[in-house]
C-alpha atoms as a PDB file:
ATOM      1  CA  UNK A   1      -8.987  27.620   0.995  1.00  0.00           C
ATOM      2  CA  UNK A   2      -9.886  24.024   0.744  1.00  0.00           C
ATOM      3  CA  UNK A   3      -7.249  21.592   1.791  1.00  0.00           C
ATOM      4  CA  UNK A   4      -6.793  18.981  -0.733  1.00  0.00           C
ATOM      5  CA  UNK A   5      -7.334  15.063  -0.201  1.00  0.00           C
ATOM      6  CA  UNK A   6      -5.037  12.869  -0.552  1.00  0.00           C
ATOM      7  CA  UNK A   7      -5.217   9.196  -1.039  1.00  0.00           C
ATOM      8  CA  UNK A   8      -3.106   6.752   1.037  1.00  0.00           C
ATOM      9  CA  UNK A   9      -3.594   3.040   0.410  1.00  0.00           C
ATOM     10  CA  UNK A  10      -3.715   1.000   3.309  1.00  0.00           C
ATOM     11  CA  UNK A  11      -2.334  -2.572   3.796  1.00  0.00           C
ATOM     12  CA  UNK A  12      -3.412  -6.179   4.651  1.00  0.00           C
ATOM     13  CA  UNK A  13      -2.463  -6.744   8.255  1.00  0.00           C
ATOM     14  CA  UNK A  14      -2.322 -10.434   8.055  1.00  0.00           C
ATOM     15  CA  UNK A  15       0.102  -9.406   5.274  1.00  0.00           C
ATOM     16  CA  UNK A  16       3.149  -7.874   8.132  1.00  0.00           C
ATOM     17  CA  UNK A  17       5.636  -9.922   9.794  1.00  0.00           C
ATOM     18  CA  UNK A  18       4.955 -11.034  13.111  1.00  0.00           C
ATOM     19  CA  UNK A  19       1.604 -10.295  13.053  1.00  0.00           C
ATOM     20  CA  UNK A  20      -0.104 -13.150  15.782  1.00  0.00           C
ATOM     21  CA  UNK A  21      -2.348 -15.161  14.142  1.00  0.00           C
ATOM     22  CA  UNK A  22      -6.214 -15.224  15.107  1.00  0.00           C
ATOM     23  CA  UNK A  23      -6.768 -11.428  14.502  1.00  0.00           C
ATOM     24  CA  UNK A  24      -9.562 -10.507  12.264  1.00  0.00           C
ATOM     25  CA  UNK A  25      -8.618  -9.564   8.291  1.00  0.00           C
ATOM     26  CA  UNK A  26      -7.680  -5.623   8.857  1.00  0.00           C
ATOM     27  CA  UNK A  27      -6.468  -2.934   6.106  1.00  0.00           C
ATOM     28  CA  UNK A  28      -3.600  -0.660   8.431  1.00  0.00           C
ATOM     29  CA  UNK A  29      -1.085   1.828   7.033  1.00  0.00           C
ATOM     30  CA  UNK A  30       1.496   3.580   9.261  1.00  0.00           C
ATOM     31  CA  UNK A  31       0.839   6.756  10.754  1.00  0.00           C
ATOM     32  CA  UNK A  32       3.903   8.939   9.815  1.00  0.00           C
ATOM     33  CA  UNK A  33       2.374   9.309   6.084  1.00  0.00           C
ATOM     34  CA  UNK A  34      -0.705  10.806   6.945  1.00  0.00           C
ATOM     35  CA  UNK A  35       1.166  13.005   9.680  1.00  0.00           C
ATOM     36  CA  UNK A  36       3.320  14.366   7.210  1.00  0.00           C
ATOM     37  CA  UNK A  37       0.606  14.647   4.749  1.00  0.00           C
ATOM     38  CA  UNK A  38      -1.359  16.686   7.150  1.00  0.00           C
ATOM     39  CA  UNK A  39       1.322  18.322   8.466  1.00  0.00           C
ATOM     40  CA  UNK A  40       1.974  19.807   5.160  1.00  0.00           C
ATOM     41  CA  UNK A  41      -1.999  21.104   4.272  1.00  0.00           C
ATOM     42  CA  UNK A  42      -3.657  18.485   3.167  1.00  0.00           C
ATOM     43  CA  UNK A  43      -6.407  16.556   4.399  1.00  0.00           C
ATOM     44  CA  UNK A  44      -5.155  12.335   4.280  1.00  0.00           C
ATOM     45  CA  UNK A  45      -7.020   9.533   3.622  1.00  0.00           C
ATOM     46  CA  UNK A  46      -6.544   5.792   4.454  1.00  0.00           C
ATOM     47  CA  UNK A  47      -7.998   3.868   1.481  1.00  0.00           C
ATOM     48  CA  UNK A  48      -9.321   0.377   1.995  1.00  0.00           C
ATOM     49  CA  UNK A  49      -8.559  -2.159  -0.663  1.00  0.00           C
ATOM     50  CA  UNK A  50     -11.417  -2.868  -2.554  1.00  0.00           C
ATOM     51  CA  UNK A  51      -9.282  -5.151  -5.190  1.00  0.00           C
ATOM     52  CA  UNK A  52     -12.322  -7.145  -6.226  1.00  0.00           C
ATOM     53  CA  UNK A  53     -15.161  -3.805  -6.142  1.00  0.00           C
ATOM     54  CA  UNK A  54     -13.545  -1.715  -9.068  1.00  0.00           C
ATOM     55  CA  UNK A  55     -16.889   1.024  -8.867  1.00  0.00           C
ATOM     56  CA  UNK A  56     -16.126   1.502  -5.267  1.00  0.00           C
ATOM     57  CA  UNK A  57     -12.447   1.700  -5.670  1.00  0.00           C
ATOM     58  CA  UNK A  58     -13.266   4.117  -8.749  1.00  0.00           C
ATOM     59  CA  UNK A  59     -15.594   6.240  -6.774  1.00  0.00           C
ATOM     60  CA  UNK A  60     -12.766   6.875  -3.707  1.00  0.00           C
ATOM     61  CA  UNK A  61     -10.392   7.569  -6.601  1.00  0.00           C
ATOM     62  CA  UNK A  62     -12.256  10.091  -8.079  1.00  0.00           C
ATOM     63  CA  UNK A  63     -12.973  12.163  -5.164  1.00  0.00           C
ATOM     64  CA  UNK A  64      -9.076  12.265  -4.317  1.00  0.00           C
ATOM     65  CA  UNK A  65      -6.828  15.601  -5.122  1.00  0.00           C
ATOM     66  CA  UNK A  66      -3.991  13.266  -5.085  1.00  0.00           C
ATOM     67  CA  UNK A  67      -2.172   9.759  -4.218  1.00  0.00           C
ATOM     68  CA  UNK A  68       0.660   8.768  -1.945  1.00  0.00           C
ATOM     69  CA  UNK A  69       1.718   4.994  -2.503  1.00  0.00           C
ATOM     70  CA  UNK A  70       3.838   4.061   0.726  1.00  0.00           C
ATOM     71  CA  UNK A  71       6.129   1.319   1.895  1.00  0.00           C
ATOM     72  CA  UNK A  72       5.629  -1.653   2.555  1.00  0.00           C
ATOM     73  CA  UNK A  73       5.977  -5.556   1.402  1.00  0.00           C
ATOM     74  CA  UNK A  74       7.217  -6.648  -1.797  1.00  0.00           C
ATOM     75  CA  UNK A  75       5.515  -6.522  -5.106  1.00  0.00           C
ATOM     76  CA  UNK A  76       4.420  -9.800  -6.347  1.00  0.00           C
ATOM     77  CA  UNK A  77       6.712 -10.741  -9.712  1.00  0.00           C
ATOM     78  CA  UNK A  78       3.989 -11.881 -11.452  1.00  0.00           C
ATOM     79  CA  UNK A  79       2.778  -8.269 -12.026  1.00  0.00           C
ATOM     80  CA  UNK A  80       6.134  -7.776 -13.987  1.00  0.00           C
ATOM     81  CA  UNK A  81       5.654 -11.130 -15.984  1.00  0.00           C
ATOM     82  CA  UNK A  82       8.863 -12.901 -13.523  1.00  0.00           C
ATOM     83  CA  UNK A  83       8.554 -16.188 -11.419  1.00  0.00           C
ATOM     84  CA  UNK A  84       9.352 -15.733  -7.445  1.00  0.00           C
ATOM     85  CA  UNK A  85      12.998 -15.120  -6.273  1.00  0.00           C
ATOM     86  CA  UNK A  86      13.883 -17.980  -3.613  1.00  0.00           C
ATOM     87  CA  UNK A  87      14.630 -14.547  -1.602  1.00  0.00           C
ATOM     88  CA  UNK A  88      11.045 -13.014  -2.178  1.00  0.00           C
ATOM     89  CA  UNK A  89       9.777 -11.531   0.940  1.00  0.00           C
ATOM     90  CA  UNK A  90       5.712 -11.419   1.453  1.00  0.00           C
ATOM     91  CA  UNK A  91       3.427  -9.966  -0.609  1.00  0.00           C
ATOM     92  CA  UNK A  92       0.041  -8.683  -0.559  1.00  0.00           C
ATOM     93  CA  UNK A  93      -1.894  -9.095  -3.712  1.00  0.00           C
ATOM     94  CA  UNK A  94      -4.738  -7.269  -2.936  1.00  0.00           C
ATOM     95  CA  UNK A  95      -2.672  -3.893  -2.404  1.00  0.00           C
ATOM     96  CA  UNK A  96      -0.534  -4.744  -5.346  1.00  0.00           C
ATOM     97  CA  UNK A  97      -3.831  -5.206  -7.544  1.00  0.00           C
ATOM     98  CA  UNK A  98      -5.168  -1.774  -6.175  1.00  0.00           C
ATOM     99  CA  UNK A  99      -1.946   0.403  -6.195  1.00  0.00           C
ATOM    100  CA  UNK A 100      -1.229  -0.756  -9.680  1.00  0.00           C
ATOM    101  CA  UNK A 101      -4.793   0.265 -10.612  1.00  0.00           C
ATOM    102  CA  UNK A 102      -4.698   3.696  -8.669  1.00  0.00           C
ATOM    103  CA  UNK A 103      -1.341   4.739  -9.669  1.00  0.00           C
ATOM    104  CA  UNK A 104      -2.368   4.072 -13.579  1.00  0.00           C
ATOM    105  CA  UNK A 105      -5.414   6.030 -13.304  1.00  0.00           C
ATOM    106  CA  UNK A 106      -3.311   8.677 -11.592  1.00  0.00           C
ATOM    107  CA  UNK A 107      -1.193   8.778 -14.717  1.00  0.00           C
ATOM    108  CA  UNK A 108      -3.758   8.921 -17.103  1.00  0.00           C
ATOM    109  CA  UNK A 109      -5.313  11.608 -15.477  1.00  0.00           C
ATOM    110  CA  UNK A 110      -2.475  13.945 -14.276  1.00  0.00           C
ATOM    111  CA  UNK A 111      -3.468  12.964 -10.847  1.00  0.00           C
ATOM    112  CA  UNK A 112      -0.728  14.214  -8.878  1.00  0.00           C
ATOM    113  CA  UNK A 113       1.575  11.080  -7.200  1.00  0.00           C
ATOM    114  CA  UNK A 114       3.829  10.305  -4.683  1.00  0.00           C
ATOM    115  CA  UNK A 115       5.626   7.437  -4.506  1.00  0.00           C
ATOM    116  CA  UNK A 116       7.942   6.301  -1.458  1.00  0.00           C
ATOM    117  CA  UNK A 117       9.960   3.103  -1.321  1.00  0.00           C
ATOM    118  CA  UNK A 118       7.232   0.326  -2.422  1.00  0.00           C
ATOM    119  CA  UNK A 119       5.157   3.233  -3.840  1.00  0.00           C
ATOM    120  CA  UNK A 120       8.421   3.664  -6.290  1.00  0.00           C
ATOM    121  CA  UNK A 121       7.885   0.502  -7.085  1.00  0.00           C
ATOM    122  CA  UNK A 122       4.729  -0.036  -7.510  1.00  0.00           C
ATOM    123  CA  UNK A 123       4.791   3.107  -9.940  1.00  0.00           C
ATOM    124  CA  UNK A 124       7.992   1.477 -12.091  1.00  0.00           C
ATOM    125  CA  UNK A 125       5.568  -1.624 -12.646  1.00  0.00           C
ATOM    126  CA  UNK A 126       2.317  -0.228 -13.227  1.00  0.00           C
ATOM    127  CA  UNK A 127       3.488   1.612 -16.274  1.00  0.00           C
ATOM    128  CA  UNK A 128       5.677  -1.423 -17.648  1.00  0.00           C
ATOM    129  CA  UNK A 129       8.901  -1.511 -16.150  1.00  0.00           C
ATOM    130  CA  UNK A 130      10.358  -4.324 -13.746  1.00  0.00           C
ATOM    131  CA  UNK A 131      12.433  -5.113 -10.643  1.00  0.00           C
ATOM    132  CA  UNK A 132      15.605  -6.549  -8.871  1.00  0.00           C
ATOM    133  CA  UNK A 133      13.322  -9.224  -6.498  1.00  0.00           C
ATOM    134  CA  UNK A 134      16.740  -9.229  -4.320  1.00  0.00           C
ATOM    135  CA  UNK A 135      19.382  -6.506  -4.636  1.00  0.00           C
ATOM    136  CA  UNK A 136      22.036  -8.557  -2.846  1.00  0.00           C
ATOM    137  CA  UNK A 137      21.330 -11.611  -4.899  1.00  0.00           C
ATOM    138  CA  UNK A 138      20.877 -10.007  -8.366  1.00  0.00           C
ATOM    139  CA  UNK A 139      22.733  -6.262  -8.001  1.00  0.00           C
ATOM    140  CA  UNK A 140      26.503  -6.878  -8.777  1.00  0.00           C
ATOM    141  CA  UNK A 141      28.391  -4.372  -6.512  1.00  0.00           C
ATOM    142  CA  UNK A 142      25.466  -3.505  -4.756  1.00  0.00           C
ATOM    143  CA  UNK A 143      25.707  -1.851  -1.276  1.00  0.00           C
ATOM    144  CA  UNK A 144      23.981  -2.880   1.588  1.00  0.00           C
ATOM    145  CA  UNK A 145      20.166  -1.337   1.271  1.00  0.00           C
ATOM    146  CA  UNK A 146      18.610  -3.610   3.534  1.00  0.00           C
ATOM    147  CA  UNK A 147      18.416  -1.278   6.792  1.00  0.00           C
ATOM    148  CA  UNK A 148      15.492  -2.866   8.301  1.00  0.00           C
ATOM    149  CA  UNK A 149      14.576  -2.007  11.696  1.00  0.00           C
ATOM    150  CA  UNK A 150      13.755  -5.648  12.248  1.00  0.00           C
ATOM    151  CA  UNK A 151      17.564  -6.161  12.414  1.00  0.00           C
ATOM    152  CA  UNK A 152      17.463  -3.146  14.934  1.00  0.00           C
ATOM    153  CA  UNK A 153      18.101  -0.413  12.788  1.00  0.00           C
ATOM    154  CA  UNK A 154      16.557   2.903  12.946  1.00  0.00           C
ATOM    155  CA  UNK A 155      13.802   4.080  10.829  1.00  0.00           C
ATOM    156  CA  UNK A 156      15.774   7.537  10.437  1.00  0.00           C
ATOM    157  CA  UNK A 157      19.002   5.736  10.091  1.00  0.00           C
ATOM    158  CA  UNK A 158      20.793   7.363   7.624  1.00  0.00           C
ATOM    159  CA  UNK A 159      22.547   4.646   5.565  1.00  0.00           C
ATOM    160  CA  UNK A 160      24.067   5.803   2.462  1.00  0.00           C
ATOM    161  CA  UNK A 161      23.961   9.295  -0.285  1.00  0.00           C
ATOM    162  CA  UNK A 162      21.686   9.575  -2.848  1.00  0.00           C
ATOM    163  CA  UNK A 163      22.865  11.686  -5.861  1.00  0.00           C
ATOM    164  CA  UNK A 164      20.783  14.049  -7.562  1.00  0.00           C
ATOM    165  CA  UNK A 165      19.636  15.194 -10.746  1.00  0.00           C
ATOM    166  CA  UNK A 166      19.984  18.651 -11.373  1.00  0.00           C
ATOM    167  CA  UNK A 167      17.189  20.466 -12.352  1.00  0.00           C
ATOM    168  CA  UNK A 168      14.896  17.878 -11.279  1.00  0.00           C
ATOM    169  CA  UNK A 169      11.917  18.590  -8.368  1.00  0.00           C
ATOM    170  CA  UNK A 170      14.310  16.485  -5.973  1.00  0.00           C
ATOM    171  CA  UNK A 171      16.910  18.638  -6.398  1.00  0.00           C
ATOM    172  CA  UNK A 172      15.073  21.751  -6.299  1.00  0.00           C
ATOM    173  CA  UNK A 173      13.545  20.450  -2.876  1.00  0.00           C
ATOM    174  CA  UNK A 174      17.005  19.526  -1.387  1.00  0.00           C
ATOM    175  CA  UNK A 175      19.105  22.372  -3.034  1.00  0.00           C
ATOM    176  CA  UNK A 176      21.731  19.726  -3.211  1.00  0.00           C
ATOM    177  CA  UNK A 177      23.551  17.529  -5.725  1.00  0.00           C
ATOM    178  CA  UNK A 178      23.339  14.779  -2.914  1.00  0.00           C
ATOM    179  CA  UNK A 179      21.826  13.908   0.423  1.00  0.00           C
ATOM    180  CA  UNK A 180      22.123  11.569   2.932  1.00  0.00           C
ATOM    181  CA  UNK A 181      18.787   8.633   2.813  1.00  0.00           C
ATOM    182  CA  UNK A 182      17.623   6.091   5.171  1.00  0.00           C
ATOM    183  CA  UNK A 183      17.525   2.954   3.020  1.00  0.00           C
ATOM    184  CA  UNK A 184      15.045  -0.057   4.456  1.00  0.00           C
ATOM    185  CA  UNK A 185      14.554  -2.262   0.864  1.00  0.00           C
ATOM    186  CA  UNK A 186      15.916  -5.609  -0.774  1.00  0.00           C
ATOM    187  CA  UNK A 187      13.663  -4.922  -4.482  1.00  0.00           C
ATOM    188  CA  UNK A 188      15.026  -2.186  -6.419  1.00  0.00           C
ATOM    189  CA  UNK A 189      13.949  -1.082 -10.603  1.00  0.00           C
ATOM    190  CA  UNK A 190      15.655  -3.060 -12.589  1.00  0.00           C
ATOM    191  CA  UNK A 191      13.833  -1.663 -16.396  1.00  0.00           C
ATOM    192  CA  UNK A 192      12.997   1.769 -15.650  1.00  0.00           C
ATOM    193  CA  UNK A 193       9.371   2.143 -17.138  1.00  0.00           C
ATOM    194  CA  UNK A 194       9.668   4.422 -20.701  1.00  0.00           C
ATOM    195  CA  UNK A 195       7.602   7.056 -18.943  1.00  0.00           C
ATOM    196  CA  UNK A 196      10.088   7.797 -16.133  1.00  0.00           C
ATOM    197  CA  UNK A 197      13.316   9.252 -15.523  1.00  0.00           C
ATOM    198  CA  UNK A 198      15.641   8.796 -12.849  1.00  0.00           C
ATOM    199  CA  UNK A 199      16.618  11.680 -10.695  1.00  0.00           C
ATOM    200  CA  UNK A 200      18.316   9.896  -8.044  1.00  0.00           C
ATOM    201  CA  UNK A 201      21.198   7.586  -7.848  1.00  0.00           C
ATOM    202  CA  UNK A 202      22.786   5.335  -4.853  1.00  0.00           C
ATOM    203  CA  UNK A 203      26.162   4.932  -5.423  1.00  0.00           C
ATOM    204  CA  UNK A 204      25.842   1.329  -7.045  1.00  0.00           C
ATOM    205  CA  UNK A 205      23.901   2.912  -9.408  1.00  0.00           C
ATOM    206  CA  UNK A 206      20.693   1.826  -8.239  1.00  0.00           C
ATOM    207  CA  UNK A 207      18.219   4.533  -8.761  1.00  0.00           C
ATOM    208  CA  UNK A 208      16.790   6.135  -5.746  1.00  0.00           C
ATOM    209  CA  UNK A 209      14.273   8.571  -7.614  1.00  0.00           C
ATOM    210  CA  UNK A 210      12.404   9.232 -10.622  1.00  0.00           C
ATOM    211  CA  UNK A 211       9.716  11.721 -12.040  1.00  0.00           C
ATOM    212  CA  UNK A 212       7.844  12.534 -14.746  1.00  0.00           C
ATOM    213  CA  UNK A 213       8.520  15.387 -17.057  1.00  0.00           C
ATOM    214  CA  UNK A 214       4.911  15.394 -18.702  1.00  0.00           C
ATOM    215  CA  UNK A 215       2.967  15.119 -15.277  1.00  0.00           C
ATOM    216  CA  UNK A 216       1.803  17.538 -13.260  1.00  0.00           C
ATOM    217  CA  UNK A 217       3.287  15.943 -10.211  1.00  0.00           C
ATOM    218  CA  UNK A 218       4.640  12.627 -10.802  1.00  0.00           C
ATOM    219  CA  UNK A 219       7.746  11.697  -8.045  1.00  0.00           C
ATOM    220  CA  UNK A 220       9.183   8.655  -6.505  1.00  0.00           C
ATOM    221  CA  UNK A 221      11.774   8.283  -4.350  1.00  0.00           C
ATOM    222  CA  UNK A 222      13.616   4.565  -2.734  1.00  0.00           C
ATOM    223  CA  UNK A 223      14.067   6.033   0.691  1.00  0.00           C
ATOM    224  CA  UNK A 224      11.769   6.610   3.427  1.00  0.00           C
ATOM    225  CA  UNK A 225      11.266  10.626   3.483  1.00  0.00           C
ATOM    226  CA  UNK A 226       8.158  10.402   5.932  1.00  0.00           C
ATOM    227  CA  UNK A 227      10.417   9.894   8.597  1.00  0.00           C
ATOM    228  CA  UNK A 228      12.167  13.463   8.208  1.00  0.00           C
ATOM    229  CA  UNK A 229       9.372  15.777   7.458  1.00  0.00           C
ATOM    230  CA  UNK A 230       8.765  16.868  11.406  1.00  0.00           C
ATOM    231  CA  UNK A 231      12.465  18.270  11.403  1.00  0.00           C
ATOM    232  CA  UNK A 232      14.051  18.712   8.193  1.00  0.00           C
ATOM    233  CA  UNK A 233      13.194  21.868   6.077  1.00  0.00           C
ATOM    234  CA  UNK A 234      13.745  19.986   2.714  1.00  0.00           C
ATOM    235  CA  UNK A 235      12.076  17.076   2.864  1.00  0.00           C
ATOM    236  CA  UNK A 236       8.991  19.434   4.221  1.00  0.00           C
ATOM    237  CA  UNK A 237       9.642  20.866   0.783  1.00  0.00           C
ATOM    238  CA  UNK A 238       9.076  17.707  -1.130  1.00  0.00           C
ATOM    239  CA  UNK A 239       6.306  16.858   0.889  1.00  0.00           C
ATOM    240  CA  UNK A 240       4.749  20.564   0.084  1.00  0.00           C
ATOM    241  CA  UNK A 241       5.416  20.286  -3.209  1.00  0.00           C
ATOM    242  CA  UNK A 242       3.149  16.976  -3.789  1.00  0.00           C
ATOM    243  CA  UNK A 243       0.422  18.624  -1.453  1.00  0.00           C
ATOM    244  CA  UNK A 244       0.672  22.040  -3.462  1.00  0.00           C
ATOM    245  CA  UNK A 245       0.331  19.801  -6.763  1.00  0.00           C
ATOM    246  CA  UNK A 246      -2.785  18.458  -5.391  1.00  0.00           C
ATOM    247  CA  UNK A 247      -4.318  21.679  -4.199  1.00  0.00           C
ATOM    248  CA  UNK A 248      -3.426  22.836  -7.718  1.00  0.00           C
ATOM    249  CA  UNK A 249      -5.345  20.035  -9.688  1.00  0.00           C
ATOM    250  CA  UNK A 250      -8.161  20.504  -7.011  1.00  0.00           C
ATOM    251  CA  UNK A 251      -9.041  24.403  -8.697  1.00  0.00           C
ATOM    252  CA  UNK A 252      -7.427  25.347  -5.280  1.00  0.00           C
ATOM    253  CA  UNK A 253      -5.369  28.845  -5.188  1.00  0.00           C
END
């Protein structure tokens, strides 16, 4: 049985906090998506951002079974039409200008497509909706979802629940009307794009998850679930469920 390939983005190093200046320009992802990937059948990818060669970027795309957008820094405003935030963190406008591309071709195609944390995101504004630039600034009531492990939290830090749809693919992964998330944002969707649903709430309302209905595999989620797959049986679900998706679509059994 062919294991199916799946497409992770990578991101501009130059692009990371701290990162010491003088170091040639480098495209690096973290390694826990591709472990989990793997981990769960398929065969990952690390894509390099070819933002200004569309036919390469095209050619890559179409030899992918499916498409994991992960964390990382903010998305730019201007791809949602709003001016910077005096709180907007970096950006990296090359990734934003591929992820929006990939993740729209995704949609058009029934391209199954995972989104975590920025990779929500990133899906919300590639098919028209927008976000909070700063929850603390902008959410009133918010909690805190700013867990960063820059301010020595840890990645698996488990911050706050996330309540969940039922009869959604999150809650048939968790078998649970909530769950306990690690939470490492400041942006959050503000206009939920008219092709999504949320499936997942914090409890400030902002929304944690969302799918699509009409896709074959179409899933985002606010929280980090990468970080869980090695030792939690549900999020391995989610995680097989996306790589299953993608065998699918690949004429896989």
């Amino acid at each position: 049985m062919r294991r199916p390939l799946i497409g992770i983005p990578t991101q501009t190093l130059q692009a990371i906090d701290d990162i010491p200046a003088g170091l040639p320009h480098s495209w690096v992802m973290n390694s826990r998506y591709s472990l989990a990937a793997a981990a769960m059948g398929a065969v990952p990818v690390m894509l390099p951002l070819f933002a200004d060669d569309p036919e390469t970027l095209r050619a890559l795309y179409d030899r992918l079974d499916g498409l994991l957008l992960a964390g990382g820094v903010d998305v730019d405003p201007a791809a949602f039409g709003e001016a910077p935030h005096p709180r907007l963190g970096r950006t990296d406008p090359p990734r934003d200008a591929v992820e929006l591309q990939l993740a729209r071709w995704a949609v058009e195609d029934g391209k199954p497509l995972f989104g975590l944390c920025r990779g929500l995101q990133v899906v919300n504004v590639a098919l028209g909706g927008s976000l909070w630039q700063d929850i603390e600034a902008q959410v009133n009531g918010a909690i805190k979802h700013d867990y960063f492990p820059t301010a020595g939290y840890a990645r698996d830090y488990l911050a706050h629940d996330a309540v969940l749809a039922g009869g959604s693919r999150l809650h048939a992964a968790f078998g649970a009307p909530s769950i306990r998330v690690n939470s490492m944002h400041h942006q959050a969707i503000k206009v939920l794009a008219p092709a999504l649903h949320a499936t997942a709430h914090a409890p400030d309302g902002v929304i944690e998850g969302v799918e699509s209905d009409t896709h074959r595999f179409l899933v985002g989620v606010q929280w980090h679930p990468e970080m869980f797959e090695p030792s939690d049986p549900r999020t391995q679900r989610l995680f097989r469920s996306f790589v299953d998706a993608a065998r699918r679509a690949a004429g896989g059994a």
